[in-house]
PDB file of N, CA and C in Angstrom:
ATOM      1  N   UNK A   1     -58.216 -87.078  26.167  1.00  0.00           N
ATOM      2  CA  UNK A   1     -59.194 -86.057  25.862  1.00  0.00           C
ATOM      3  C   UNK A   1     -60.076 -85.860  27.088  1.00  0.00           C
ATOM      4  N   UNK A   2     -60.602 -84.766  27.839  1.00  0.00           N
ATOM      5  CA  UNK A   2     -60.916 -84.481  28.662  1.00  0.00           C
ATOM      6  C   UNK A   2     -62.393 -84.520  28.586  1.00  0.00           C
ATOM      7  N   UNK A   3     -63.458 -84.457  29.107  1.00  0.00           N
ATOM      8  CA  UNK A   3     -65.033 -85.014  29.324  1.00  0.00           C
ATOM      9  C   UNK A   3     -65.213 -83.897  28.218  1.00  0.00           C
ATOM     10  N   UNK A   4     -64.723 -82.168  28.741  1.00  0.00           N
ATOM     11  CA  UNK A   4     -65.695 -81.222  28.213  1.00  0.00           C
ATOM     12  C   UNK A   4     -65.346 -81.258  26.377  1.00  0.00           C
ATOM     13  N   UNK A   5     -63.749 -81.356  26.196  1.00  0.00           N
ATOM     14  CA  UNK A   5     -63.677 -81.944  24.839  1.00  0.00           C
ATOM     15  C   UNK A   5     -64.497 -82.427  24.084  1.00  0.00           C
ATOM     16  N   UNK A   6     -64.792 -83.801  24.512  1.00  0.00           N
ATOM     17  CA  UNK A   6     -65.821 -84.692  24.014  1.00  0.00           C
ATOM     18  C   UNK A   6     -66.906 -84.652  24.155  1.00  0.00           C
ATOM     19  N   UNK A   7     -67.359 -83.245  24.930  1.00  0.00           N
ATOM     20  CA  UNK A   7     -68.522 -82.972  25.022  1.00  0.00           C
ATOM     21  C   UNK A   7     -68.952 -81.528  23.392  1.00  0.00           C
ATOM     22  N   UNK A   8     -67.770 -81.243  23.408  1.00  0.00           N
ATOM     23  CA  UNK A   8     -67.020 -80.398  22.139  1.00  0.00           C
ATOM     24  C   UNK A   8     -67.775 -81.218  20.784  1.00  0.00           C
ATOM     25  N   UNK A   9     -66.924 -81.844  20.691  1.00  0.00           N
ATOM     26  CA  UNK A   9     -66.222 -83.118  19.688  1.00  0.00           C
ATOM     27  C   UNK A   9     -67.616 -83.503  19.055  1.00  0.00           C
ATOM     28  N   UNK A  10     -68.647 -84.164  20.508  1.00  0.00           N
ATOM     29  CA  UNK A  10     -69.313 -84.790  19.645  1.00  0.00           C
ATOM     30  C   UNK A  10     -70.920 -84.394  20.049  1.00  0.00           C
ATOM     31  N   UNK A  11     -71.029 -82.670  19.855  1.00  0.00           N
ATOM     32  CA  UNK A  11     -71.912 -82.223  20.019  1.00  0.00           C
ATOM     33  C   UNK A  11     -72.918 -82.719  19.189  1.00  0.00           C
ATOM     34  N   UNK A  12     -74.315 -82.668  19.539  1.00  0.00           N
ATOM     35  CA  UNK A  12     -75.251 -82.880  18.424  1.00  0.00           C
ATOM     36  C   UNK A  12     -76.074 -81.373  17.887  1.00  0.00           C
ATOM     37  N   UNK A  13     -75.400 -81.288  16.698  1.00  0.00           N
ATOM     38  CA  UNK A  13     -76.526 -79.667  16.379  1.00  0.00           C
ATOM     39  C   UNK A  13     -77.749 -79.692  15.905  1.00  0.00           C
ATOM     40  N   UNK A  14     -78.476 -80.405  16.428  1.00  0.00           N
ATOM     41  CA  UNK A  14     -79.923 -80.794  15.654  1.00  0.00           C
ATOM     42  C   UNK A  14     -80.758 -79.663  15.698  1.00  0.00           C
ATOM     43  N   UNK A  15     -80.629 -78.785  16.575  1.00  0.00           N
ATOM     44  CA  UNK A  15     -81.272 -77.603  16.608  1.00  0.00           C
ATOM     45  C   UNK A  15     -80.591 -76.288  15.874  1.00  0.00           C
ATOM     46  N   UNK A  16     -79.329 -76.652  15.135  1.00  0.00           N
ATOM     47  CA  UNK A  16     -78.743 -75.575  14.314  1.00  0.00           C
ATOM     48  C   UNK A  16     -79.041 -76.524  13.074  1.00  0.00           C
ATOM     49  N   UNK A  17     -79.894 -74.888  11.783  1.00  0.00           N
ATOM     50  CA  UNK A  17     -80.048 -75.608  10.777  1.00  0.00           C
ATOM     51  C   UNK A  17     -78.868 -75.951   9.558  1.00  0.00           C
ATOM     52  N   UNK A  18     -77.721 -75.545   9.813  1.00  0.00           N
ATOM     53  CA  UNK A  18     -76.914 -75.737   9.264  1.00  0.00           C
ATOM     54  C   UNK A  18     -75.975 -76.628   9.822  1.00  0.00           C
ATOM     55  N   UNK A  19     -76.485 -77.899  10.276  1.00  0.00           N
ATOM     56  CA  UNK A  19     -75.904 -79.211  10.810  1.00  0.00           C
ATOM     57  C   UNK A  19     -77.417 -80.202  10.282  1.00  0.00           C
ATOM     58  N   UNK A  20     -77.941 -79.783   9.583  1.00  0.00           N
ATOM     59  CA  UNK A  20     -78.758 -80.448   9.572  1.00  0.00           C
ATOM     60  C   UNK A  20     -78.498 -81.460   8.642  1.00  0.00           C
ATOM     61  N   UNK A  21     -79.128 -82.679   7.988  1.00  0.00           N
ATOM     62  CA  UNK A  21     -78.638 -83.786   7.233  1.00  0.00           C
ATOM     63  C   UNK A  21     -79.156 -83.464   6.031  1.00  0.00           C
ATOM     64  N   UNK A  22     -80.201 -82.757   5.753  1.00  0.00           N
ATOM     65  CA  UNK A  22     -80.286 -82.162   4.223  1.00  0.00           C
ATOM     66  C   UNK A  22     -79.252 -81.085   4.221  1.00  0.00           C
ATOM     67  N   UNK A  23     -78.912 -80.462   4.502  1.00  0.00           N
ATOM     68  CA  UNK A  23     -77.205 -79.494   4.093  1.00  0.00           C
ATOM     69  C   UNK A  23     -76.339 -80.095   3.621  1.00  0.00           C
ATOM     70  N   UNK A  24     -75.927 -81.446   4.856  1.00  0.00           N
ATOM     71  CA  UNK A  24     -74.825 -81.723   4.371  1.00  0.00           C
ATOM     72  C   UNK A  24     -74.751 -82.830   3.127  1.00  0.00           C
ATOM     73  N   UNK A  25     -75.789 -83.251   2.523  1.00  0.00           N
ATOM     74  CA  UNK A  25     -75.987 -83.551   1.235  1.00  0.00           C
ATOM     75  C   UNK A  25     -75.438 -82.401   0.065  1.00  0.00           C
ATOM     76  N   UNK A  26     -75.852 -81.640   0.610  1.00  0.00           N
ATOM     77  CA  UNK A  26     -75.914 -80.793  -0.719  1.00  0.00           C
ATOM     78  C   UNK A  26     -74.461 -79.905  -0.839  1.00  0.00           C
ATOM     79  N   UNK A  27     -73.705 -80.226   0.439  1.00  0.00           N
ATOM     80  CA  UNK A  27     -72.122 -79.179   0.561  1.00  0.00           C
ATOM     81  C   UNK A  27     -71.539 -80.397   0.115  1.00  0.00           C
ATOM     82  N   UNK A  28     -70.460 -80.483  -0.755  1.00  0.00           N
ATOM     83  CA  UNK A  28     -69.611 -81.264  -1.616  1.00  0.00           C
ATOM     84  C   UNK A  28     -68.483 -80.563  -1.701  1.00  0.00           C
ATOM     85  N   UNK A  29     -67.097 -80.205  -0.092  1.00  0.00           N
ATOM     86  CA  UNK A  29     -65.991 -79.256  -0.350  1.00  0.00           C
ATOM     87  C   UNK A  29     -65.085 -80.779  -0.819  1.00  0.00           C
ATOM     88  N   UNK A  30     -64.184 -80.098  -1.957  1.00  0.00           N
ATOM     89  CA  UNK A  30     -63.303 -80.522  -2.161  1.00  0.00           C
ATOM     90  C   UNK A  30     -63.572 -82.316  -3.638  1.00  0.00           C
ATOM     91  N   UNK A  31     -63.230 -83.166  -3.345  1.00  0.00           N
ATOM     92  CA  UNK A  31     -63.361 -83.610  -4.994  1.00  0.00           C
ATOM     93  C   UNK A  31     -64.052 -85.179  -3.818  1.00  0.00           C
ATOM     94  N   UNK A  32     -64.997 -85.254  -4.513  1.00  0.00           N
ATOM     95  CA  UNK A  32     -65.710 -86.474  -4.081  1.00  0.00           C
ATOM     96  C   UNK A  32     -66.324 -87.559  -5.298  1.00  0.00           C
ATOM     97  N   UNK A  33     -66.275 -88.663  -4.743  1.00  0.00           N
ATOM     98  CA  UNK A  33     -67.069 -89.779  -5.869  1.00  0.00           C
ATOM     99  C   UNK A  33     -67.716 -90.824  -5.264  1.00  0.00           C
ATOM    100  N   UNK A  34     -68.584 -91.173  -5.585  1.00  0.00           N
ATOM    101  CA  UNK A  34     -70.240 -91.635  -5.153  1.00  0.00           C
ATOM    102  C   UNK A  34     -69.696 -93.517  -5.423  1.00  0.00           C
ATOM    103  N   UNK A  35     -69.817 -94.372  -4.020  1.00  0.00           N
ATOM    104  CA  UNK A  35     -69.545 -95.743  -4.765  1.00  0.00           C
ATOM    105  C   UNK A  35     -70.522 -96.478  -5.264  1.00  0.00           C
ATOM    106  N   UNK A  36     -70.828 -96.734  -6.045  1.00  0.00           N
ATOM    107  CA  UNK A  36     -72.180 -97.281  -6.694  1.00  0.00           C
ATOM    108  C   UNK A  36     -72.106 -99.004  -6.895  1.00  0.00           C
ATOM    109  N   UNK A  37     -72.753 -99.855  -6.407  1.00  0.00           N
ATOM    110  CA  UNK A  37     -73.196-101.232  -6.308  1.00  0.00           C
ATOM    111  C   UNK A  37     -72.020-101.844  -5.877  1.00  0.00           C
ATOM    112  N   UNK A  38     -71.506-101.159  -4.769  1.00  0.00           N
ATOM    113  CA  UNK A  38     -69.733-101.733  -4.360  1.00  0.00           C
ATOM    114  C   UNK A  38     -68.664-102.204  -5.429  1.00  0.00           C
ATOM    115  N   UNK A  39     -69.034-101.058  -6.550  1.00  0.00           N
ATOM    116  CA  UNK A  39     -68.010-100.877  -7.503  1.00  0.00           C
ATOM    117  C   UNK A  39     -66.608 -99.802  -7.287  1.00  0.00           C
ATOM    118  N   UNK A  40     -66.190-100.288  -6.291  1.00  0.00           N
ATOM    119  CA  UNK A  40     -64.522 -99.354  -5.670  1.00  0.00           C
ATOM    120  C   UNK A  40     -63.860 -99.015  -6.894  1.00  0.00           C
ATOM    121  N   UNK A  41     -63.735-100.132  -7.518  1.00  0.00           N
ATOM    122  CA  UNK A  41     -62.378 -99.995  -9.014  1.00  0.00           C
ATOM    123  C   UNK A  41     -62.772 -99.085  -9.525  1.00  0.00           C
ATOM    124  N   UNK A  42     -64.180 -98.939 -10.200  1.00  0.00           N
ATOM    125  CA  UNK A  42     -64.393 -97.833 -11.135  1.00  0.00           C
ATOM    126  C   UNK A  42     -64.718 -96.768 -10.529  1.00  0.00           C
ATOM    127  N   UNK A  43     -64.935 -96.243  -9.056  1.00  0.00           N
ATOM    128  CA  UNK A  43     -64.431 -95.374  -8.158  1.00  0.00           C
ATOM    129  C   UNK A  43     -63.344 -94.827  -8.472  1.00  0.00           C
ATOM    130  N   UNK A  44     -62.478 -95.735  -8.140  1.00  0.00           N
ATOM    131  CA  UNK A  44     -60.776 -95.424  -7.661  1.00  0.00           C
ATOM    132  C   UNK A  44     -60.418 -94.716  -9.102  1.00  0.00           C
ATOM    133  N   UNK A  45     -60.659 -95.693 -10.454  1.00  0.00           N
ATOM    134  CA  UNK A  45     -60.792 -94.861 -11.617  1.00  0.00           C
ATOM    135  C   UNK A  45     -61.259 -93.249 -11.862  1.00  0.00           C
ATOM    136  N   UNK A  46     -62.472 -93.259 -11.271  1.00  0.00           N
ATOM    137  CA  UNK A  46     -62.890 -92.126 -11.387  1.00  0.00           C
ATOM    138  C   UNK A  46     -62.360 -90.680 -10.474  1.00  0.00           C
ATOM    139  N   UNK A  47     -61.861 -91.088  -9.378  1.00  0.00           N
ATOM    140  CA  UNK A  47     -61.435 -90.540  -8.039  1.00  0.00           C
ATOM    141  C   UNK A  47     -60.001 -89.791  -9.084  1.00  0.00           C
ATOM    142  N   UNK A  48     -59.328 -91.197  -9.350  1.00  0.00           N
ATOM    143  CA  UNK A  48     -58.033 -90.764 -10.181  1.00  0.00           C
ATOM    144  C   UNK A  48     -57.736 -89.480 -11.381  1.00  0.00           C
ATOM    145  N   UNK A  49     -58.961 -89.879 -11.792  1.00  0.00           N
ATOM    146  CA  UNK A  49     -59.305 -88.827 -13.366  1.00  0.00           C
ATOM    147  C   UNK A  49     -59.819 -87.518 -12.857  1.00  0.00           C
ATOM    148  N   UNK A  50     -60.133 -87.626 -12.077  1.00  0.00           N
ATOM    149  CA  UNK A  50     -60.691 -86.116 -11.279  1.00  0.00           C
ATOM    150  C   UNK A  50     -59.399 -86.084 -10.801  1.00  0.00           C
ATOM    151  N   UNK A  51     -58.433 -86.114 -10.019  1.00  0.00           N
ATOM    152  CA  UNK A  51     -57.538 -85.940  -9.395  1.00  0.00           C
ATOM    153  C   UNK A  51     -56.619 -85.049 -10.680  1.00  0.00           C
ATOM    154  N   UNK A  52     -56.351 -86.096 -11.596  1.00  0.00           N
ATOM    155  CA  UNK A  52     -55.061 -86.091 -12.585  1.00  0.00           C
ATOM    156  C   UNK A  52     -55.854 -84.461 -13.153  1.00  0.00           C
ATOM    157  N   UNK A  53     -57.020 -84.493 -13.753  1.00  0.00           N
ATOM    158  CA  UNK A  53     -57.754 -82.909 -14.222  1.00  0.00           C
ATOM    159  C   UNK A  53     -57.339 -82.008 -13.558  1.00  0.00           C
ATOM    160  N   UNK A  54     -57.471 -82.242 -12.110  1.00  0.00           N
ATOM    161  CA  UNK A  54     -57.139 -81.050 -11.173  1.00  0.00           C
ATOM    162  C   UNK A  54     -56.037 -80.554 -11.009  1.00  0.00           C
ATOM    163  N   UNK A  55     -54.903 -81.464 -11.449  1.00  0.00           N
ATOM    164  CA  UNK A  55     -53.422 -81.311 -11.368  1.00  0.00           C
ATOM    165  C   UNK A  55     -52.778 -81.846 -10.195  1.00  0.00           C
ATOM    166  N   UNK A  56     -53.191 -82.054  -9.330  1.00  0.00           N
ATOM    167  CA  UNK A  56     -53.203 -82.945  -8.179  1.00  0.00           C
ATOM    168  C   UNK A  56     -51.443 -83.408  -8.156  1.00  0.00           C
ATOM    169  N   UNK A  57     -51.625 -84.461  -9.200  1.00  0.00           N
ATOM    170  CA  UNK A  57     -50.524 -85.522  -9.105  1.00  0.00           C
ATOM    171  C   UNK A  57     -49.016 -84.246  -9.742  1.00  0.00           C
ATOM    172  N   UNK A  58     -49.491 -83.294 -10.487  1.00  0.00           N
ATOM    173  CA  UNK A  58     -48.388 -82.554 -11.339  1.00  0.00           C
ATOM    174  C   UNK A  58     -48.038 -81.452  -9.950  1.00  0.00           C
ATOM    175  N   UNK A  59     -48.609 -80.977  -9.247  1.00  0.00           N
ATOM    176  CA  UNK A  59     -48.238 -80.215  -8.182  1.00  0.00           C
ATOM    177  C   UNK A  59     -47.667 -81.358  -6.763  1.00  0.00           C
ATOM    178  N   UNK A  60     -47.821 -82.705  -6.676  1.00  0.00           N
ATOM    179  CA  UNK A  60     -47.200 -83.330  -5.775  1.00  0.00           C
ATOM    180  C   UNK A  60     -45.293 -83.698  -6.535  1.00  0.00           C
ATOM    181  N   UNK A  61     -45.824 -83.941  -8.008  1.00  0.00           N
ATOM    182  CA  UNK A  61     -44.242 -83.639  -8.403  1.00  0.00           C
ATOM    183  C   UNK A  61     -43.352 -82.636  -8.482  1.00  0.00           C
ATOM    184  N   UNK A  62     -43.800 -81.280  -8.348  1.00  0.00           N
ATOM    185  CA  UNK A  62     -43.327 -80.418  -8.077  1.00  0.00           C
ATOM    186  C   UNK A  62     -42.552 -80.218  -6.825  1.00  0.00           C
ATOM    187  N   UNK A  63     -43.448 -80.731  -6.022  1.00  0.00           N
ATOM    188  CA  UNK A  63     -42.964 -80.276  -4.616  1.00  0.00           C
ATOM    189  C   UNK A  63     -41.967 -81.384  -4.004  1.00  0.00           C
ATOM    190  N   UNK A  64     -41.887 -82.507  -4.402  1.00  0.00           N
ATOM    191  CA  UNK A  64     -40.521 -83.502  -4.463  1.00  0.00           C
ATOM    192  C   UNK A  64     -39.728 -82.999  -3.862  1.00  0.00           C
ATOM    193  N   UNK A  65     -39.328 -81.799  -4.476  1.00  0.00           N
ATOM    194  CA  UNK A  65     -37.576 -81.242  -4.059  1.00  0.00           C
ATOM    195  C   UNK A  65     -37.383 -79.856  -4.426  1.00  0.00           C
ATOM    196  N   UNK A  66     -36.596 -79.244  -3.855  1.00  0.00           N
ATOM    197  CA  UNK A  66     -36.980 -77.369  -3.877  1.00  0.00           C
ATOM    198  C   UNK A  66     -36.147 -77.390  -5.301  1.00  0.00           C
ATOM    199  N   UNK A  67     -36.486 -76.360  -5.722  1.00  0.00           N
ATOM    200  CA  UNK A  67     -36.573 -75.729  -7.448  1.00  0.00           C
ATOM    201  C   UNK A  67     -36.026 -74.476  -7.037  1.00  0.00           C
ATOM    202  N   UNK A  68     -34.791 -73.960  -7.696  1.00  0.00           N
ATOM    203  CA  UNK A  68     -34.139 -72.499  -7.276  1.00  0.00           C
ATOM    204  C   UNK A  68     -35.380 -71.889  -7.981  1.00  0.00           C
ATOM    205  N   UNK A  69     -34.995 -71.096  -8.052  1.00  0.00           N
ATOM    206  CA  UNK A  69     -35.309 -69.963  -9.255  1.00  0.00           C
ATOM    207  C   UNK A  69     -34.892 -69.746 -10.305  1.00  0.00           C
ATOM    208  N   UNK A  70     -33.806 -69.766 -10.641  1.00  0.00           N
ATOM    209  CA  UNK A  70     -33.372 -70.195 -11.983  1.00  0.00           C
ATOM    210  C   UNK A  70     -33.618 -71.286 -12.911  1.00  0.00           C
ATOM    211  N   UNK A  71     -33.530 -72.613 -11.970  1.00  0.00           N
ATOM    212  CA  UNK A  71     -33.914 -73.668 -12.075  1.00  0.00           C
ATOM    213  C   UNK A  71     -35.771 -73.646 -13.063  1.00  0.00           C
ATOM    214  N   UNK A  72     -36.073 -73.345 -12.327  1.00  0.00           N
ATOM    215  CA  UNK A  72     -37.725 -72.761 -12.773  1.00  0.00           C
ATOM    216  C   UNK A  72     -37.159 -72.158 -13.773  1.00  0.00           C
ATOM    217  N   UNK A  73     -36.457 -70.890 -13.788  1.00  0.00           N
ATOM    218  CA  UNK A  73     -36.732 -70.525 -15.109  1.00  0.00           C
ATOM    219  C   UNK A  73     -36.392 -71.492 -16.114  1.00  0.00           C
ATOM    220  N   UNK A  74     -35.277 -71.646 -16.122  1.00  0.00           N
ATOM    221  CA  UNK A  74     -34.691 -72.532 -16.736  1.00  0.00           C
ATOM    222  C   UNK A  74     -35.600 -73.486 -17.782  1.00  0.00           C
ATOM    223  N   UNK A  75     -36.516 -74.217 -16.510  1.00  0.00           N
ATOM    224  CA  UNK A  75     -37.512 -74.941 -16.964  1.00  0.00           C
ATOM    225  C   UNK A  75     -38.506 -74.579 -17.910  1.00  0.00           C
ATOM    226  N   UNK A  76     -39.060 -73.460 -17.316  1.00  0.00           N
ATOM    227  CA  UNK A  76     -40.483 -72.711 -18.102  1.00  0.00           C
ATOM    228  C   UNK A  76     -39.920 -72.328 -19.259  1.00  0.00           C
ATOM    229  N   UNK A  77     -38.396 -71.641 -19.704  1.00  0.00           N
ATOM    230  CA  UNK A  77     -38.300 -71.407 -20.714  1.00  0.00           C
ATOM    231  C   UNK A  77     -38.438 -72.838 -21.647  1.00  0.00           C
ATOM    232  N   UNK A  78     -37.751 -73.740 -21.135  1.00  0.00           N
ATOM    233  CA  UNK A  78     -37.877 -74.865 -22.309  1.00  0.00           C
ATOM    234  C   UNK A  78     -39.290 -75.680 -22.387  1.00  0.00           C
ATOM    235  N   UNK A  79     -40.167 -75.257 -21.554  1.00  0.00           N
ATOM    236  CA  UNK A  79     -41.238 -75.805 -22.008  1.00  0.00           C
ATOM    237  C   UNK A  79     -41.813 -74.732 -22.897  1.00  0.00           C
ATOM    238  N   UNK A  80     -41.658 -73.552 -22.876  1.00  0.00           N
ATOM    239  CA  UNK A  80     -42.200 -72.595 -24.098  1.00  0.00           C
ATOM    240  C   UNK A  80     -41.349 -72.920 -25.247  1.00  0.00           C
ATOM    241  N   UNK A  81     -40.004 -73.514 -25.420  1.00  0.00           N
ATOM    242  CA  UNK A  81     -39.467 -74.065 -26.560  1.00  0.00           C
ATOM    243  C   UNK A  81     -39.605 -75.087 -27.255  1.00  0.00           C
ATOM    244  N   UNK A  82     -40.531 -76.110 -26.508  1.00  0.00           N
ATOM    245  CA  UNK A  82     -40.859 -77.004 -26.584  1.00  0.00           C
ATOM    246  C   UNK A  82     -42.737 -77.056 -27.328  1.00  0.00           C
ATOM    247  N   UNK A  83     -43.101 -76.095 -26.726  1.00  0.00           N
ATOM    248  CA  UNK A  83     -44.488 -75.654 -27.150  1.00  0.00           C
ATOM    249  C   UNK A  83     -44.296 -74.710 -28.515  1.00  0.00           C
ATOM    250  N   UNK A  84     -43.639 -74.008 -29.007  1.00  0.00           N
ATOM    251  CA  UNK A  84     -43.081 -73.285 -29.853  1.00  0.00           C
ATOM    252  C   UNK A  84     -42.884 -74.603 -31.404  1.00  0.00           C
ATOM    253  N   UNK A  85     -41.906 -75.375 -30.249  1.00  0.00           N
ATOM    254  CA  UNK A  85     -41.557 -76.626 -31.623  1.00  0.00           C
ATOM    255  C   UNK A  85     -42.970 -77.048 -32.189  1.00  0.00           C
ATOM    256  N   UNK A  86     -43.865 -77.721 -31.116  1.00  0.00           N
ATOM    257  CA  UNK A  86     -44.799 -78.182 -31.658  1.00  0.00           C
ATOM    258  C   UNK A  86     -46.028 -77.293 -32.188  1.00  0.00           C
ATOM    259  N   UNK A  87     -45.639 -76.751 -32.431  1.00  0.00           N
ATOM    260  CA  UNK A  87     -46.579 -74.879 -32.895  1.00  0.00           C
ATOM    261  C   UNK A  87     -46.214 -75.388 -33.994  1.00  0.00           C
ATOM    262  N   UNK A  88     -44.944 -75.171 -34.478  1.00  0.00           N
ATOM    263  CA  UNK A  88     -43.960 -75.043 -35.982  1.00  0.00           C
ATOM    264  C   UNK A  88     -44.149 -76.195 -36.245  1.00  0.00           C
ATOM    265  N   UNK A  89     -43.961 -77.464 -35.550  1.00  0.00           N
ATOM    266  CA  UNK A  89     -44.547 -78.686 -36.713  1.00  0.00           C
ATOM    267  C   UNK A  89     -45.969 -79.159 -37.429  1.00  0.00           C
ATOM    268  N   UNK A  90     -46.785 -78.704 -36.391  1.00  0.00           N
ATOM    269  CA  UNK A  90     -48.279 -78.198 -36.504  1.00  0.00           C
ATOM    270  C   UNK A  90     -48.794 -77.400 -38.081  1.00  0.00           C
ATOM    271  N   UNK A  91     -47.649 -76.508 -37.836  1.00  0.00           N
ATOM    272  CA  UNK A  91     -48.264 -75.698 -39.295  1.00  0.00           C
ATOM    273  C   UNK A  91     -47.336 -75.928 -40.268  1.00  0.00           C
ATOM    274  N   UNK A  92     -45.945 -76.609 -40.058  1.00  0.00           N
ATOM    275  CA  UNK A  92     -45.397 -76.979 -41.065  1.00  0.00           C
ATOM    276  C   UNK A  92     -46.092 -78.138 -41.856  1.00  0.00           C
ATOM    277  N   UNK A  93     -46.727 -79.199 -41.112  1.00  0.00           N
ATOM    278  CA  UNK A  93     -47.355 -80.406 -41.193  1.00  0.00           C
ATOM    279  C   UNK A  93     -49.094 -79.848 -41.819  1.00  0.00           C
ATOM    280  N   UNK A  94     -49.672 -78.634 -41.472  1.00  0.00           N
ATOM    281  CA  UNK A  94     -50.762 -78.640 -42.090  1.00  0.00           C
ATOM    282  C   UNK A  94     -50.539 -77.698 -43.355  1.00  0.00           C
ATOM    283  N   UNK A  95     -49.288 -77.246 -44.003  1.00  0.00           N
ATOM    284  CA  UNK A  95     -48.755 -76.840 -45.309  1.00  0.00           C
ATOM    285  C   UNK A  95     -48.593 -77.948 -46.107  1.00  0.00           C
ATOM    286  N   UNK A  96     -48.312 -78.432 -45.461  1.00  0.00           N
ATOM    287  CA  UNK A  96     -47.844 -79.866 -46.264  1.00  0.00           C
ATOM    288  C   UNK A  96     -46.071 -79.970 -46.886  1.00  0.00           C
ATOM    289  N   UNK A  97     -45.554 -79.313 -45.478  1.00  0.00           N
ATOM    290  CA  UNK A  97     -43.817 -79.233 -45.869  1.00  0.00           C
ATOM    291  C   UNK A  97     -43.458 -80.898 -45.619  1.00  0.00           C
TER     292      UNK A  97
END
């Protein structure tokens, strides 16, 4: 890395107010969790459950391995057949069949 780089890199913006250290308190991009009394586990817990909400882990299985297009369809239809079933047992079950 060359001087002016690192002259780049590790500017100080103390005179721009949007580098300032009350800002960057208050900007939160993307999914964050606070470690409280060097409790990591119930972090990592919490980190996880925000993750899994977001879909996170269901869009990294997706992307595994390419999916034709058909394939997809394929899929989406049987999860609407599948959502359909449990529709129909739902109200068969609150008839009392």
């Amino acid at each position: 890395m060359s001087n002016y780089q690192s002259n780049i890199r590790f500017n100080n913006h103390s005179s721009d107010k949007s580098y300032s250290s009350e800002s960057k308190r208050n900007i939160k991009p993307g999914i964050s969790v606070e470690v409280r009394n060097n409790n990591v586990e119930k972090a990592m817990r919490i980190l996880k459950k925000k993750l899994q909400e977001d879909g996170l882990f269901n869009e990294l299985r997706e992307r595994e391995a390419f999916m034709s297009k058909g394939e997809r369809r394929r899929k989406s239809a049987a999860a609407g057949r599948r959502r359909e079933q449990k529709k129909l047992e739902e109200r068969m079950e609150e008839q009392g069949y």
